[in-house]
C-alpha atoms as a PDB file:
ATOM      1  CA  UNK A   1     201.449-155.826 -33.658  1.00  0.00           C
ATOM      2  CA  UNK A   2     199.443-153.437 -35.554  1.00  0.00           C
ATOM      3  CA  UNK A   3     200.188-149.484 -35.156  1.00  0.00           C
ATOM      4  CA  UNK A   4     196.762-149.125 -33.338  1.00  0.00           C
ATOM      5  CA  UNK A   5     197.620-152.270 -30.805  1.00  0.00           C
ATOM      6  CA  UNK A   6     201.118-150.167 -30.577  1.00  0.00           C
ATOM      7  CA  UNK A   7     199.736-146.679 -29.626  1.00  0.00           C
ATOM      8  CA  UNK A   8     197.454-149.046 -27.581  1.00  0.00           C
ATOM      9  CA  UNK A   9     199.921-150.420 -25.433  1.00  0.00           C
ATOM     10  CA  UNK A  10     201.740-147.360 -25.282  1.00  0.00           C
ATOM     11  CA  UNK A  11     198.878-145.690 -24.277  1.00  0.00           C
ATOM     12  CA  UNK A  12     198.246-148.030 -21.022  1.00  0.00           C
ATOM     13  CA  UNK A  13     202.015-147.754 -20.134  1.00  0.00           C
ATOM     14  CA  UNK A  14     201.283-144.427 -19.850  1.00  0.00           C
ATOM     15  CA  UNK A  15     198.142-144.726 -17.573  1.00  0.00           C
ATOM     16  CA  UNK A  16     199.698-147.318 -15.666  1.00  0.00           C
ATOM     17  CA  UNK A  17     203.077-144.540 -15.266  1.00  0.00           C
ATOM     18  CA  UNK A  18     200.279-142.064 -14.171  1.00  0.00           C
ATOM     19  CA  UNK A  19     198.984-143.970 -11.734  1.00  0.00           C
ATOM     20  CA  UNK A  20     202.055-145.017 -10.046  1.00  0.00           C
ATOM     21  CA  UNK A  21     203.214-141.748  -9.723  1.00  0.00           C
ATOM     22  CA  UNK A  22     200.335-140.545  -8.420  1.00  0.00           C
ATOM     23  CA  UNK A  23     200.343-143.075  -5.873  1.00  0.00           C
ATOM     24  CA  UNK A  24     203.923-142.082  -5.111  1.00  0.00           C
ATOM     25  CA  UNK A  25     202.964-138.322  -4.959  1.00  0.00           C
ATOM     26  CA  UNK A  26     200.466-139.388  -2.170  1.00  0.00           C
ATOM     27  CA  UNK A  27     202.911-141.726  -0.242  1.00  0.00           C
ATOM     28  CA  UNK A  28     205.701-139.174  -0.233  1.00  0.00           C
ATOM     29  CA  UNK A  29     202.762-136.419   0.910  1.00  0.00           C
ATOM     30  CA  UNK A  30     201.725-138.677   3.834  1.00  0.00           C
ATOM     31  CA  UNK A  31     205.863-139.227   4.919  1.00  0.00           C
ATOM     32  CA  UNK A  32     206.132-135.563   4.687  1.00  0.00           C
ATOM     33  CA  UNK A  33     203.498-135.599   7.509  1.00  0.00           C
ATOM     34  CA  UNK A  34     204.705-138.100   9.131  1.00  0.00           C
ATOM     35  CA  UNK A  35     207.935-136.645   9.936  1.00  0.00           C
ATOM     36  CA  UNK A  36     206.562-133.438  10.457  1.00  0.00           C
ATOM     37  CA  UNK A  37     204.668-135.097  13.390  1.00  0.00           C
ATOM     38  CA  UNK A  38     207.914-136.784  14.780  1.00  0.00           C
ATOM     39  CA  UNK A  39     210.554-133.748  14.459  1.00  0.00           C
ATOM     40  CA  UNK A  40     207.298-131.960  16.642  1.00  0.00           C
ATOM     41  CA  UNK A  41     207.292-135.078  18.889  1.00  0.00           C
ATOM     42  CA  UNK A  42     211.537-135.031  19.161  1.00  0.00           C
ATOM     43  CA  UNK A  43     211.125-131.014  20.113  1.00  0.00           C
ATOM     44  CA  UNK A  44     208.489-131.576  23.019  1.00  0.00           C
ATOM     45  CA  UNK A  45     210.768-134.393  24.068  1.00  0.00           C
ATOM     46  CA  UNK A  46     213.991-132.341  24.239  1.00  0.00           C
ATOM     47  CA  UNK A  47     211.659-129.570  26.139  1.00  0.00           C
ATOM     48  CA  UNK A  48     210.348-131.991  28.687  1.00  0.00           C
ATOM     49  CA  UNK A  49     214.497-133.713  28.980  1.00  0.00           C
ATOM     50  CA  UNK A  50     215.687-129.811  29.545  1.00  0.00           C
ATOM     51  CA  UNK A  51     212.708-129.467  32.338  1.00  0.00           C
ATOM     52  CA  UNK A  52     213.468-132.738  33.876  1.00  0.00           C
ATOM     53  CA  UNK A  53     217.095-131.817  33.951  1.00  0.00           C
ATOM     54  CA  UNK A  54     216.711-128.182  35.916  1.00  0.00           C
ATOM     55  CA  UNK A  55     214.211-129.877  38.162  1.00  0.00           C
ATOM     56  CA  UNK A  56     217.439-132.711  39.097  1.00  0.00           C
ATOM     57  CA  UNK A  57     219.563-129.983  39.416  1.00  0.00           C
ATOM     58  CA  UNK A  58     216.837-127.893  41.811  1.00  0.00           C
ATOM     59  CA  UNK A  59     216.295-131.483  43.923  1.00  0.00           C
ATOM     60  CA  UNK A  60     220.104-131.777  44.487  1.00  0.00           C
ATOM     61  CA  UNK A  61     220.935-128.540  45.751  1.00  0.00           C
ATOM     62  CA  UNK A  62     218.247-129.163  47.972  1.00  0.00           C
ATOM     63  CA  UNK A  63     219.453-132.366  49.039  1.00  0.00           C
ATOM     64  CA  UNK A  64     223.051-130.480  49.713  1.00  0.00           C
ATOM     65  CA  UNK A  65     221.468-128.089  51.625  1.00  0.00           C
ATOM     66  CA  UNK A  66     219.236-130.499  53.863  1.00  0.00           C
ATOM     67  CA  UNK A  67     222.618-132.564  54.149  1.00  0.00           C
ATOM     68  CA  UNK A  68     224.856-129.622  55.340  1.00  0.00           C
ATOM     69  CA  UNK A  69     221.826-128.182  57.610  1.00  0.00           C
ATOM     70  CA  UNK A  70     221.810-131.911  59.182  1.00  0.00           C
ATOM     71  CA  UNK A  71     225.191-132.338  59.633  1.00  0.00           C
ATOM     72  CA  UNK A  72     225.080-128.945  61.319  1.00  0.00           C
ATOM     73  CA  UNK A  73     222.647-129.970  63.655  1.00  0.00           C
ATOM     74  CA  UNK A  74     224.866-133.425  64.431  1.00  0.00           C
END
């Protein structure tokens, strides 16, 4: 191999480096987002589990109530 067909090959190692970590530079940009989206999904989840849990607890002390007004009425 002649010093030219060297630097050559050198030369496209380095393109070829470039390349690949500029495609990795996008695909770790596009994770990023990715979990950004699901830790926002995960906290709107948690929010809507904490509502559906005071509404439960709301619906059975109403239930008790109705129950101990009935069996007052029995």
């Amino acid at each position: 191999m002649t010093p030219k067909e060297r630097l050559d090959a050198v030369e496209d190692i380095l393109h070829r480096l470039a390349a690949a970590q500029q495609r990795s530079q996008e695909r770790h940009e596009e994770l990023a987002e990715t979990v950004q989206l699901l830790t926002s999904d995960v906290q709107q989840d948690a929010e809507n589990i904490r509502a559906l849990a005071r509404n439960s607890q709301i619906l059975h002390r109403s239930i008790k109530a109705l129950e101990t007004i009935a069996a007052a009425h029995s």
